[in-house]
Structure formats: C-alpha cells, structure tokens
Protein backbone atom coordinates (compact mmCIF):
# COMPACT_ATOMS: atom_id res chain seq x y z
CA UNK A 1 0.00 0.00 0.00
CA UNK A 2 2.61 2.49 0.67
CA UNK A 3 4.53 1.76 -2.76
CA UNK A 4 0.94 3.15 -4.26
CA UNK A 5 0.46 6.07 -2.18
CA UNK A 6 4.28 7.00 -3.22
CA UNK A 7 3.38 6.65 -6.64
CA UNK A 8 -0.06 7.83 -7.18
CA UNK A 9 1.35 10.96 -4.66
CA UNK A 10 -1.97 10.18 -1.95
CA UNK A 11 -1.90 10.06 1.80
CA UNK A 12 -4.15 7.92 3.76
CA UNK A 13 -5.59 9.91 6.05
CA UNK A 14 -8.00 9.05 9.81
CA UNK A 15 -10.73 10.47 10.95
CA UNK A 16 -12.60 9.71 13.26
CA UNK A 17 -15.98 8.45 12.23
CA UNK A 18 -18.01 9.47 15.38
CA UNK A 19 -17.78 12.73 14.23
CA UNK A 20 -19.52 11.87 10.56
CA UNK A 21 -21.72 15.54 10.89
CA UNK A 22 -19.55 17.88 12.22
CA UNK A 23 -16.61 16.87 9.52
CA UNK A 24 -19.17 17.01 6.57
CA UNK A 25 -18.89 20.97 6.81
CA UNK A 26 -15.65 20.63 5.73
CA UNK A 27 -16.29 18.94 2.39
CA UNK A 28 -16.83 21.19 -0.66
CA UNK A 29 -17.13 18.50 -3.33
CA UNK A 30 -17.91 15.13 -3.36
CA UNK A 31 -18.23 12.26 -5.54
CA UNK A 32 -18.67 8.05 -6.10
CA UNK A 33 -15.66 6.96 -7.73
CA UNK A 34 -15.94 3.62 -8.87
CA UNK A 35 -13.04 0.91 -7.33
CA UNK A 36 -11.26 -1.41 -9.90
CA UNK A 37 -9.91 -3.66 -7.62
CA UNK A 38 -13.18 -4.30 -5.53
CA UNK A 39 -16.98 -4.38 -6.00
CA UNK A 40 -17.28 -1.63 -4.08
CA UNK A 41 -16.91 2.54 -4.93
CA UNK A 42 -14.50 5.23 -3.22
CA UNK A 43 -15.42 8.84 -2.07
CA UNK A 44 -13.27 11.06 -3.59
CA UNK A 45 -13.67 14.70 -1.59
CA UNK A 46 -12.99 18.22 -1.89
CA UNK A 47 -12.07 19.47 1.56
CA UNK A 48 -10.81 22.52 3.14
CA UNK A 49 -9.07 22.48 6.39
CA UNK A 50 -10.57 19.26 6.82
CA UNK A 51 -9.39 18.15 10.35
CA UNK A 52 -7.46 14.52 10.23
CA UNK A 53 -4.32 13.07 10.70
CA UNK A 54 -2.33 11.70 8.25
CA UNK A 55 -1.28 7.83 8.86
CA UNK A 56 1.11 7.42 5.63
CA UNK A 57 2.04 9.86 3.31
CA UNK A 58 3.21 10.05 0.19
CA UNK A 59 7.24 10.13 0.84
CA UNK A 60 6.76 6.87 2.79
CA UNK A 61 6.39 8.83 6.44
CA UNK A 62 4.49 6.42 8.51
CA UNK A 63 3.12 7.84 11.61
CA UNK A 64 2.69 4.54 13.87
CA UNK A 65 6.67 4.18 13.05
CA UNK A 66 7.82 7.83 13.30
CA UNK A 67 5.85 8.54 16.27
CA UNK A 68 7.52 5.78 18.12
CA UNK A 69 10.71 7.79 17.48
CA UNK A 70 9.33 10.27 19.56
C-alpha cells in the first residue's frame, strides 16, 4: 500500500468516524468513484481544512513508526 500512495502521490488519512456531521462541513465536493480492484466505490472529496491526521504519506512517512521515534 505504501509503494501506491508513493506513486499515485496520496496520503491515507483518519478520521474519526463518530464525528460523521460535524466533519461534513468541511467537504466542498464530493463524488462516487468507482473501485477497480473491488466491487465496491471510493469517495473522492474536496475538503478545506478538513481536520485529520495523516497515517502514511506520500514520501513513505508512517506515523505509527515515526511517532515511536518520539
């Protein structure tokens, strides 16, 4: 997973999902994208200083291994 966040240039980001309303005034644009790999479809959304942390990036930081370091 991280080799494809490195090369389509994504982070995988966490929410927290409790919080499903109050995040959702963050989103500006969002769409269904359909998933080639699985039966199932992606959200692909347009945020603004939409309020997560991001888990992997795409330079290969990991935060559960870098924040160890800490």
């Amino acid at each position: 997973m991280k080799d494809a966040l490195k090369q389509y240039k994504a982070n995988l980001l966490r929410r927290d999902r409790r919080r499903g309303g109050v995040l959702s005034e963050f989103v500006r644009k969002a769409e269904v994208v359909p998933n080639e790999d699985s039966a199932r479809s992606d959200p692909r959304l347009e945020v603004d200083a939409f309020p997560a942390i991001v888990l992997y990036d795409c330079h290969g930081g990991d935060l559960y291994q870098d924040g160890q370091k800490v």
